[in-house]
C-alpha atoms as a PDB file:
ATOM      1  CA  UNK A   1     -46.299 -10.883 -51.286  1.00  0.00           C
ATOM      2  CA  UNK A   2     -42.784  -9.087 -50.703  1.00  0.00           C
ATOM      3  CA  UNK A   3     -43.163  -7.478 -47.326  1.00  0.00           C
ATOM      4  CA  UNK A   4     -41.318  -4.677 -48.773  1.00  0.00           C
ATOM      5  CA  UNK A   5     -44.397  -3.448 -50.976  1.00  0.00           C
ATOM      6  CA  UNK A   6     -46.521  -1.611 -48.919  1.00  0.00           C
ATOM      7  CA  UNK A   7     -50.116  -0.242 -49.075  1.00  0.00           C
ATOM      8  CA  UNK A   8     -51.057   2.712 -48.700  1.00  0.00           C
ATOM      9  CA  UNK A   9     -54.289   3.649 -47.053  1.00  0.00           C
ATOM     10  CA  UNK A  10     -56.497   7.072 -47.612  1.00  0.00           C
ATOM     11  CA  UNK A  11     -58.636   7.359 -44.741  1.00  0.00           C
ATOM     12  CA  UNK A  12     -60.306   9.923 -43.058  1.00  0.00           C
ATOM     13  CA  UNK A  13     -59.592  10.934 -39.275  1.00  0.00           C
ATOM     14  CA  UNK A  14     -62.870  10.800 -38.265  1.00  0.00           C
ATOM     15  CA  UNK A  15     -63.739   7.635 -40.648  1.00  0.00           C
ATOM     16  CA  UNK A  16     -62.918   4.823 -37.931  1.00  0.00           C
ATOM     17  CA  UNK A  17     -64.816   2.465 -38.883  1.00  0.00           C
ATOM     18  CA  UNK A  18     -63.333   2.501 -42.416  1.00  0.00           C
ATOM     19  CA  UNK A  19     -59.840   1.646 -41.005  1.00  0.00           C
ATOM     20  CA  UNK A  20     -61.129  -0.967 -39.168  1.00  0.00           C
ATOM     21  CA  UNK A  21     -62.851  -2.693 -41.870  1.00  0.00           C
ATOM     22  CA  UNK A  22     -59.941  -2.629 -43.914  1.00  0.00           C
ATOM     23  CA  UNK A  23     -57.269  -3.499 -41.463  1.00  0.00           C
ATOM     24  CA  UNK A  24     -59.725  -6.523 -40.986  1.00  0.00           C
ATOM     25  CA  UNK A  25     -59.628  -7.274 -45.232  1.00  0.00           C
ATOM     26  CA  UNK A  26     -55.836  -6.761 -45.330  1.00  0.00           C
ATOM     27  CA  UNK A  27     -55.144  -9.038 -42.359  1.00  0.00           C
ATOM     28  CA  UNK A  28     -56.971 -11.889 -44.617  1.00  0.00           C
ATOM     29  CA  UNK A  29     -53.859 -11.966 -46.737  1.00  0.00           C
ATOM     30  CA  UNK A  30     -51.409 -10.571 -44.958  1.00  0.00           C
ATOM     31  CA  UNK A  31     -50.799  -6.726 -45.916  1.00  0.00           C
ATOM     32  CA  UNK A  32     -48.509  -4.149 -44.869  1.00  0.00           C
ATOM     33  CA  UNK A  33     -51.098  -1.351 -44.313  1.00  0.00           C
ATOM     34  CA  UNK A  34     -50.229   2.153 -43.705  1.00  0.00           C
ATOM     35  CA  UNK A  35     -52.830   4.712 -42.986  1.00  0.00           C
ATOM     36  CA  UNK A  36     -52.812   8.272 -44.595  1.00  0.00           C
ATOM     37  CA  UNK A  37     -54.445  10.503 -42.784  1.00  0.00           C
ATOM     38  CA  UNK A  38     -57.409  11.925 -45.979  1.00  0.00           C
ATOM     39  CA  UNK A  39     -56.968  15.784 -46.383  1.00  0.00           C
ATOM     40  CA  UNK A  40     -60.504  17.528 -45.680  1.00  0.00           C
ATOM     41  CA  UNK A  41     -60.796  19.851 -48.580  1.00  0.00           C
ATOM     42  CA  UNK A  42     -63.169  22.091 -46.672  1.00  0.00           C
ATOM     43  CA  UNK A  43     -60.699  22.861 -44.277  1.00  0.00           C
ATOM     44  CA  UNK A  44     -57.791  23.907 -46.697  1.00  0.00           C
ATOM     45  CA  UNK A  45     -55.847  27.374 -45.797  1.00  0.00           C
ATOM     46  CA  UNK A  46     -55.840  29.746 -48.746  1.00  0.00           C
ATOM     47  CA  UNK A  47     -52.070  28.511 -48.420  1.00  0.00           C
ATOM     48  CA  UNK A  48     -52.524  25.570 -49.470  1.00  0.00           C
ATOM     49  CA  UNK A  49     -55.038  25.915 -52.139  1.00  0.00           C
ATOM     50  CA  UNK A  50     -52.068  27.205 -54.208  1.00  0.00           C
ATOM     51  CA  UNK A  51     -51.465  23.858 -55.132  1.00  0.00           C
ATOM     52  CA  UNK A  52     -55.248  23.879 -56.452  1.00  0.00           C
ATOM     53  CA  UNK A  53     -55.528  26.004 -59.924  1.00  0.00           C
ATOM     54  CA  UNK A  54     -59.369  26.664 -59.901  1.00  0.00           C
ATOM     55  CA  UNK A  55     -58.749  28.695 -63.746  1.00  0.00           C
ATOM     56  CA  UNK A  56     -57.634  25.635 -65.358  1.00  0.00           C
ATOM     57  CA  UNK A  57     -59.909  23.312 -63.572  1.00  0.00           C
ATOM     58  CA  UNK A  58     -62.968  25.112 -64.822  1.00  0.00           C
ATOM     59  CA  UNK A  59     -61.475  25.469 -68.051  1.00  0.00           C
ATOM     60  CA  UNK A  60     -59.988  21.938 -68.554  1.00  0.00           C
ATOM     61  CA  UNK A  61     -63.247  19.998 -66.622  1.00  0.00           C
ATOM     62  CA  UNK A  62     -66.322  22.480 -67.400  1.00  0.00           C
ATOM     63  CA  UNK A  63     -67.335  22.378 -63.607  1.00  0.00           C
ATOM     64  CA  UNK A  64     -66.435  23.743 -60.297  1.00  0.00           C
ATOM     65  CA  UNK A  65     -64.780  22.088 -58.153  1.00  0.00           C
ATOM     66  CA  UNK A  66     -66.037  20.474 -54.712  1.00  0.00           C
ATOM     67  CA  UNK A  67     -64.356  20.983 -51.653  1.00  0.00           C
ATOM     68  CA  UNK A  68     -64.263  16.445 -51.616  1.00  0.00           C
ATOM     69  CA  UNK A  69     -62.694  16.445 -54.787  1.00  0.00           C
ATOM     70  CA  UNK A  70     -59.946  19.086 -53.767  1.00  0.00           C
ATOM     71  CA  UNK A  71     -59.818  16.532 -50.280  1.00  0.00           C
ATOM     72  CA  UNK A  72     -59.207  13.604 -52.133  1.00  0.00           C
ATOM     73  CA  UNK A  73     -56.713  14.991 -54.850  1.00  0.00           C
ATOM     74  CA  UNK A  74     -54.331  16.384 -52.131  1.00  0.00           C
ATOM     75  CA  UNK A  75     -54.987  13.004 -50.660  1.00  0.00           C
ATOM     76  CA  UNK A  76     -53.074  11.423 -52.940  1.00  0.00           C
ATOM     77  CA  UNK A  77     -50.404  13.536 -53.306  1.00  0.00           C
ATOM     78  CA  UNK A  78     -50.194  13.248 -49.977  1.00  0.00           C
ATOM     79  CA  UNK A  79     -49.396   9.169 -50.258  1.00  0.00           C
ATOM     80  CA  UNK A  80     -47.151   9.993 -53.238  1.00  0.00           C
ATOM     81  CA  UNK A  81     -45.271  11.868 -51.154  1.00  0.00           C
ATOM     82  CA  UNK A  82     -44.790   9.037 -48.359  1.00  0.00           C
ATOM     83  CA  UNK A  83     -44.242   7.056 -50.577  1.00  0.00           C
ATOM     84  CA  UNK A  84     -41.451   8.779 -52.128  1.00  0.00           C
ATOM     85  CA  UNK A  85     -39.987   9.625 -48.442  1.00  0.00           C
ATOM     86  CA  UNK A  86     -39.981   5.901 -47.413  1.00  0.00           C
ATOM     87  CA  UNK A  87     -37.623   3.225 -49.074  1.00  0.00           C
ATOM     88  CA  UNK A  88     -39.011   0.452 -50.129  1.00  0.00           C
ATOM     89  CA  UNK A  89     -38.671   0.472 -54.371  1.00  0.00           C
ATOM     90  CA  UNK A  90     -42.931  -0.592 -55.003  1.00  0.00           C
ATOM     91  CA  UNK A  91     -46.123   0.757 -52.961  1.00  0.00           C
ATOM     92  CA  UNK A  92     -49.356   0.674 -53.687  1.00  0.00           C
ATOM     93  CA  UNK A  93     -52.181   3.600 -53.039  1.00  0.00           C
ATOM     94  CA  UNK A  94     -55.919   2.583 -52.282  1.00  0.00           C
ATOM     95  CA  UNK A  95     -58.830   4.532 -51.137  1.00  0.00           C
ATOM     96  CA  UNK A  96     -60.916   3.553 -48.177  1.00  0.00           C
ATOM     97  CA  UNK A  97     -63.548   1.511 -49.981  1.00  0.00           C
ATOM     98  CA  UNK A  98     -61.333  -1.042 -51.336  1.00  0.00           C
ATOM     99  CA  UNK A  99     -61.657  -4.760 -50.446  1.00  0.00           C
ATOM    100  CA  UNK A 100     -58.612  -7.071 -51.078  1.00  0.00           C
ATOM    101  CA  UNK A 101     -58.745 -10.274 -52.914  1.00  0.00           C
ATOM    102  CA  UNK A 102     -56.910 -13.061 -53.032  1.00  0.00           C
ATOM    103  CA  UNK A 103     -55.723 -12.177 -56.148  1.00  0.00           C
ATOM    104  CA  UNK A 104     -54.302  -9.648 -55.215  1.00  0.00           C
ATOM    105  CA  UNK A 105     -50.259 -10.506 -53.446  1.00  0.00           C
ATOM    106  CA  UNK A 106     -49.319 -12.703 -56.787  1.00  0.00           C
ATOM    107  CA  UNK A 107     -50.302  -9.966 -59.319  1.00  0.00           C
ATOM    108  CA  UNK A 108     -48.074  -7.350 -56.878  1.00  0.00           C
ATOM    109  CA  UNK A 109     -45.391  -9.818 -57.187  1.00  0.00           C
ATOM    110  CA  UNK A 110     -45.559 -10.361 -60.913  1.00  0.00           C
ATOM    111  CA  UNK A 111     -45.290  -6.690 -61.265  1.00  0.00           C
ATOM    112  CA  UNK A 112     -42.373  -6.611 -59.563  1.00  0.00           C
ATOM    113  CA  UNK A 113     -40.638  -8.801 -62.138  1.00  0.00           C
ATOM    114  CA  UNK A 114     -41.331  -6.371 -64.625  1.00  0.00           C
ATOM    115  CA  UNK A 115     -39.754  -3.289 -66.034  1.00  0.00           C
ATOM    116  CA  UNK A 116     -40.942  -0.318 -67.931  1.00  0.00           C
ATOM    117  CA  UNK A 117     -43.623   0.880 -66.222  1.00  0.00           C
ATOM    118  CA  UNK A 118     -44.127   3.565 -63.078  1.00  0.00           C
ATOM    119  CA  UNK A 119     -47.957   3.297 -62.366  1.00  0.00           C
ATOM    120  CA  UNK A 120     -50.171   0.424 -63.075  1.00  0.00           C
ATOM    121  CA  UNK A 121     -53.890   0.757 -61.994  1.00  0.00           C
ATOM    122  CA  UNK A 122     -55.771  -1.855 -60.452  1.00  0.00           C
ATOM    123  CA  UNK A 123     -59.287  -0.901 -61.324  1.00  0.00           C
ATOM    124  CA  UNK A 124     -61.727   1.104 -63.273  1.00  0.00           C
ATOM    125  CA  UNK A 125     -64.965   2.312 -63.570  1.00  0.00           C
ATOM    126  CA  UNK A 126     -64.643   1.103 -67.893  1.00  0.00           C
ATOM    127  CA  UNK A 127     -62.309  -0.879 -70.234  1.00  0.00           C
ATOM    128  CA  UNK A 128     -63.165   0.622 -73.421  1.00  0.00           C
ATOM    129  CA  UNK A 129     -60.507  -0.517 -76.151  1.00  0.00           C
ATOM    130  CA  UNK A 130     -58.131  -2.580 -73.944  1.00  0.00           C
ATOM    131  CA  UNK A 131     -54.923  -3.322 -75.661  1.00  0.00           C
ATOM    132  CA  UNK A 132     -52.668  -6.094 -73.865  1.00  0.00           C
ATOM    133  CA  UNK A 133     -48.919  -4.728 -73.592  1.00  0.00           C
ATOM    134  CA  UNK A 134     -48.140  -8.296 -71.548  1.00  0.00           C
ATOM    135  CA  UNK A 135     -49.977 -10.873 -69.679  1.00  0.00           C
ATOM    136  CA  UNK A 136     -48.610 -11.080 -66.168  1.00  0.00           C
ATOM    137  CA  UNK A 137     -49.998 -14.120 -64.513  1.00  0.00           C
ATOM    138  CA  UNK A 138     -52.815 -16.203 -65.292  1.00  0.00           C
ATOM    139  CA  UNK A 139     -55.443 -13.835 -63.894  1.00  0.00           C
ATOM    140  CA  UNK A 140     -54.143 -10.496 -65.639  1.00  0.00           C
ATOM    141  CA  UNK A 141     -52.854  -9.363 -68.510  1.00  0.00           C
ATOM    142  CA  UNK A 142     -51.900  -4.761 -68.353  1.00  0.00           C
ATOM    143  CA  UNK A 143     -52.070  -2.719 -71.181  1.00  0.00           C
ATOM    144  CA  UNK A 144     -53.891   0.991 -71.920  1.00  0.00           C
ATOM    145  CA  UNK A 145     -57.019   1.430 -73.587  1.00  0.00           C
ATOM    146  CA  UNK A 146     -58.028   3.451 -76.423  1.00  0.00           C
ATOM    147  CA  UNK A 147     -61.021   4.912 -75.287  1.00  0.00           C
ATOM    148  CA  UNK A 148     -61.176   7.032 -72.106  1.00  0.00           C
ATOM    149  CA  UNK A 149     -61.146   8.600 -69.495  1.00  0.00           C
ATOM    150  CA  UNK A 150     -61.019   4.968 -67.230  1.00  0.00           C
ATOM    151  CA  UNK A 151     -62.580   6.555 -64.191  1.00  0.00           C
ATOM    152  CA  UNK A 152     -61.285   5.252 -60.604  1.00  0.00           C
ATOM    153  CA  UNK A 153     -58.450   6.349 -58.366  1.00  0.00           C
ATOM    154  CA  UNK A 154     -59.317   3.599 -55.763  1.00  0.00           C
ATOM    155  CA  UNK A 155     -56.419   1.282 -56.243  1.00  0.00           C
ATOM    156  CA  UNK A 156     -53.008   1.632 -58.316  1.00  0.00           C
ATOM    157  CA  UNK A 157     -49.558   0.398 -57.557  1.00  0.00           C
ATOM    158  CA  UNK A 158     -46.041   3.048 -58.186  1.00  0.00           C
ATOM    159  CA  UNK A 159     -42.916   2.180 -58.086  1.00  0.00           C
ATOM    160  CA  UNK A 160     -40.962   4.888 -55.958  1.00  0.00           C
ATOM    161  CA  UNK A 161     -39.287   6.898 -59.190  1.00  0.00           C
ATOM    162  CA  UNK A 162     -42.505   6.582 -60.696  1.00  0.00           C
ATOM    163  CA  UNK A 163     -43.877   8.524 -57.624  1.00  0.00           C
ATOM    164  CA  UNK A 164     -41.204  11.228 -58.328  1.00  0.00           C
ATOM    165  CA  UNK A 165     -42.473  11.175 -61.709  1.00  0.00           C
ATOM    166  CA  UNK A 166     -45.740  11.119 -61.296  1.00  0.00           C
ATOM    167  CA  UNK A 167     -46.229  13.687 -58.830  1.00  0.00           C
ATOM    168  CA  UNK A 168     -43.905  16.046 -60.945  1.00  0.00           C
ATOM    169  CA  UNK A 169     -46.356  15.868 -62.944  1.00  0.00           C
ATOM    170  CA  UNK A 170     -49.912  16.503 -61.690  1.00  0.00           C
ATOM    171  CA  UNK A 171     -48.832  18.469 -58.332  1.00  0.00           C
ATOM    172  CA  UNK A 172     -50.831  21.297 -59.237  1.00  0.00           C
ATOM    173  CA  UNK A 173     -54.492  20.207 -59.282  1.00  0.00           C
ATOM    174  CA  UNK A 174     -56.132  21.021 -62.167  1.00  0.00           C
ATOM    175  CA  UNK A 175     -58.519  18.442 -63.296  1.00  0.00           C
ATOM    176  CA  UNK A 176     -60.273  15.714 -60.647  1.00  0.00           C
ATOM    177  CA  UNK A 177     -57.765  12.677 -59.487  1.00  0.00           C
ATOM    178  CA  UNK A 178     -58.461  10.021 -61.494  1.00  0.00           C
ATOM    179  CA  UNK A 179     -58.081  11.623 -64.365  1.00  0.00           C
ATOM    180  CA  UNK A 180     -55.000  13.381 -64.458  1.00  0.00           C
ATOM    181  CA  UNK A 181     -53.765  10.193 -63.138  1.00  0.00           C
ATOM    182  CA  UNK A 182     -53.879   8.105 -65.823  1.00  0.00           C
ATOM    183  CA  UNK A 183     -52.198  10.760 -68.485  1.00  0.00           C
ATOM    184  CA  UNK A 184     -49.473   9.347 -68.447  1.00  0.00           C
ATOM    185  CA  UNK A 185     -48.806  10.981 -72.386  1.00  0.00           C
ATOM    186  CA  UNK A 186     -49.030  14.823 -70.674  1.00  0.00           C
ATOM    187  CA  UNK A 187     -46.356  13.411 -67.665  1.00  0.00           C
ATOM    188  CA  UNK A 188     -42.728  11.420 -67.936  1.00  0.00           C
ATOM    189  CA  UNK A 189     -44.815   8.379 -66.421  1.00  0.00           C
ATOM    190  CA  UNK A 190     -45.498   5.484 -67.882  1.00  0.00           C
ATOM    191  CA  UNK A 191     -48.962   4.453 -66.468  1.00  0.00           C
ATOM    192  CA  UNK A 192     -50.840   0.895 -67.616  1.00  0.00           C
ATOM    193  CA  UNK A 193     -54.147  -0.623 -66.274  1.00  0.00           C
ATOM    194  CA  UNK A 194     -54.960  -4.640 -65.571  1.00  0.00           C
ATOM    195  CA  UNK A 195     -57.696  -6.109 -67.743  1.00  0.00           C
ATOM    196  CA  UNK A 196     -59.689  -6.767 -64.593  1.00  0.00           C
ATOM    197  CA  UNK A 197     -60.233  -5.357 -61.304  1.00  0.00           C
ATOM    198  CA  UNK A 198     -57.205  -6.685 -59.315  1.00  0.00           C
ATOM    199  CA  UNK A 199     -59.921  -5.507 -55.738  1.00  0.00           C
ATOM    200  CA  UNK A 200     -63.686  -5.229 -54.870  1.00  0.00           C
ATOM    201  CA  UNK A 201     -65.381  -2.594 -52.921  1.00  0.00           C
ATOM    202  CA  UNK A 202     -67.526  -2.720 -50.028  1.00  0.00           C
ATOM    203  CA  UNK A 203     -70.809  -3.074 -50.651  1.00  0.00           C
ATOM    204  CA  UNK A 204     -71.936  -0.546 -47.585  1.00  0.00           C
ATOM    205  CA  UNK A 205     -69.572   2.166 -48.093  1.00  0.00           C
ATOM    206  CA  UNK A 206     -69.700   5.297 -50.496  1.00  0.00           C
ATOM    207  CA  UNK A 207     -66.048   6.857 -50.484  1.00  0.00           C
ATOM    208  CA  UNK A 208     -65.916   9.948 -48.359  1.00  0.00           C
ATOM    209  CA  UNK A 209     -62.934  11.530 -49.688  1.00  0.00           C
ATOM    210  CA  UNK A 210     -64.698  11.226 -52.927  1.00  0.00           C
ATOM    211  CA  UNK A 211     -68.130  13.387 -54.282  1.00  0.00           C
ATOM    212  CA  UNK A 212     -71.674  12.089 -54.703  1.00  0.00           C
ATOM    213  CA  UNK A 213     -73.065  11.897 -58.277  1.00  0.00           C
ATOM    214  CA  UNK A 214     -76.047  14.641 -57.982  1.00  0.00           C
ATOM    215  CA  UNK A 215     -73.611  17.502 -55.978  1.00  0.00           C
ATOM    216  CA  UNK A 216     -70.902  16.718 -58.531  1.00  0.00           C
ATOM    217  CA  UNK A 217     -73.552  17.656 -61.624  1.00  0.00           C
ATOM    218  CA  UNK A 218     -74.728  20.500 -60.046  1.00  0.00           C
ATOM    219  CA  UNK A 219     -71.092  22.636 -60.293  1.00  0.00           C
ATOM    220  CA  UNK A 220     -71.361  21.722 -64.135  1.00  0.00           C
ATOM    221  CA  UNK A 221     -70.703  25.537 -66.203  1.00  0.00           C
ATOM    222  CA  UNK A 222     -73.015  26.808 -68.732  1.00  0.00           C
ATOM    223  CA  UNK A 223     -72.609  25.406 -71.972  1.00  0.00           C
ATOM    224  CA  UNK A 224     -70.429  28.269 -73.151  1.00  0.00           C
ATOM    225  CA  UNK A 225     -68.421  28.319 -70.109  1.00  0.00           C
ATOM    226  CA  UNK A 226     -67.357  24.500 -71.385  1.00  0.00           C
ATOM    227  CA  UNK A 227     -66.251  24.997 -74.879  1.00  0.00           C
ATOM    228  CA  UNK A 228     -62.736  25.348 -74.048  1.00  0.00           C
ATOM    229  CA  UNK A 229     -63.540  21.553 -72.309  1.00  0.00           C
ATOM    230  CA  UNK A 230     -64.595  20.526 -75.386  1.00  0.00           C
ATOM    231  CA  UNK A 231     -61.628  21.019 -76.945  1.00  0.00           C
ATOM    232  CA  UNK A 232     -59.409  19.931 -74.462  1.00  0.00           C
ATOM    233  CA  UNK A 233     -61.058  16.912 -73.949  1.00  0.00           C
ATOM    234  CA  UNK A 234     -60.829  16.134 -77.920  1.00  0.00           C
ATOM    235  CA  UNK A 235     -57.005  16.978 -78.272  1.00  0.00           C
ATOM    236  CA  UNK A 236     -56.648  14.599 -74.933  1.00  0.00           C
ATOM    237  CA  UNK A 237     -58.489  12.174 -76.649  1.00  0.00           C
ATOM    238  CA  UNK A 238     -56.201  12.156 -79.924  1.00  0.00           C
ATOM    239  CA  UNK A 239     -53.332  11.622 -77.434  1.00  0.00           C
ATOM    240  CA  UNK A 240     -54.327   8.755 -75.155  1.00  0.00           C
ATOM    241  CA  UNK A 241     -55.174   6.692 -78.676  1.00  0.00           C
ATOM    242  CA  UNK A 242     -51.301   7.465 -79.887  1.00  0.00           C
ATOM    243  CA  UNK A 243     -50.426   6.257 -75.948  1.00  0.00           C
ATOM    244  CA  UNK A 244     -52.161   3.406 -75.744  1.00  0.00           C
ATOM    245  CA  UNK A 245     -50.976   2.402 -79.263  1.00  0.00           C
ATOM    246  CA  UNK A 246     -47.503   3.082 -78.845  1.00  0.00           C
ATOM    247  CA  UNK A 247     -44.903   0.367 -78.467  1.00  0.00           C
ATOM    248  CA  UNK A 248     -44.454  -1.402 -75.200  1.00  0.00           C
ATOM    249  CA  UNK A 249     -41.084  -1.377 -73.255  1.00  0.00           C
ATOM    250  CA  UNK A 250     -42.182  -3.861 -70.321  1.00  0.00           C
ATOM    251  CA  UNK A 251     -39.341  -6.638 -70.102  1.00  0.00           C
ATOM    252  CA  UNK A 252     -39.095  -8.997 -67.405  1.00  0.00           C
ATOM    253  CA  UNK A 253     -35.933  -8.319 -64.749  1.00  0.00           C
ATOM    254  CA  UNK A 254     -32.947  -8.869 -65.877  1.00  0.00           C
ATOM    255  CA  UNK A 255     -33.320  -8.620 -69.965  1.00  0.00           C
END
């Protein structure tokens, strides 16, 4: 892999063992890992919740949000903006729980040899309706899918405008990570997903910057509280089929 695309780490302070167990997985292949210190949600000034709009969340998700979900949001901003600072022109954002593969260096620099794209995630929780836009090595192919949302924040790959881009557009907090991530049709960001998880997980870790299934059910609103999530989620729904069906303008370097 270029040495000049770096990845990004989100790790908690306090999570130690995390770092170490993925310091260990990247030095398998050789990665330039950089540590982000994970933003504890709970601990947020009322200063910095102004980036959080808690209106619009409940109104665009139907639930209240958890202090972990505001942690792991800012999180990522938080690499964005690193990312953005430093100069190398790719980077590449994980989460904590993410195991490296040795598939992983050649897709990075396939990617690289492409144009006409800003984000490209590296895995999912689904693949519902996956339309190939290109095949980039023998492994993956990238394209969008119909059907959403994907689910997953835990690996994706920017280029450093798309950064700029990208965080221009989802600064303000007001729907979980992973998916205002992947809107790429409410943003000036052109986002695309591999066919196939491009990293594993670790089998012993839950993510800690991230919420547990039961707590995250529990801040669901009464029903009527979540009609006007109803129909946001149906208009978003319209508009990821007209993105992911959209022409593609990914060329290879130099076309």
């Amino acid at each position: 892999m270029n040495s000049r695309i770096p990845v990004y780490i989100i790790n908690l302070e306090r999570s130690l063992d995390r770092w170490e167990k993925a310091q260990a997985s990247a030095r398998q292949f050789a990665i330039d890992l950089r540590r982000i210190n994970a933003v504890e949600g709970s601990k947020l000034s009322d200063d910095e919740l102004k980036q959080f709009d808690d209106a619009a969340f409940r109104r665009n998700h139907g639930k209240i949000a958890l202090p972990s979900e505001i942690g792991c949001y800012f999180s990522h901003v938080r690499a964005l903006e690193a990312i953005i600072a430093a100069p190398e022109p790719h980077a590449v954002i994980v989460e904590d729980d993410v195991v490296f593969t040795p598939e992983f260096k050649p897709l990075l620099e396939a990617l690289t040899r492409l144009r006409g794209w800003d984000v490209v995630k590296l895995v999912n929780h689904r693949w519902s309706g996956f339309r190939t836009f290109r095949r980039v090595n023998e492994h993956f192919a990238i394209g969008r899918c119909i059907h959403g949302p994907l689910g997953s924040a835990a690996a994706y790959v920017v280029t450093r405008e798309g950064a700029q881009r990208l965080l221009s557009a989802i600064r303000v907090m007001e729907l979980p990570y992973d998916v205002a991530l992947e809107r790429g049709w409410a943003g000036a960001y052109e986002i695309f997903t591999t066919d196939r998880p491009a990293v594993t997980f670790s089998k012993d870790m839950v993510s800690t910057i991230a919420h547990g299934r039961s707590a995250y059910a529990r801040m669901r609103l009464v029903w009527y509280k979540r009609l006007s999530t109803l129909c946001f989620r149906a208009i978003d729904y319209v508009r990821r089929f007209a993105y992911a069906m959209k022409p593609g303008q990914l060329r290879e370097v130099g076309d």
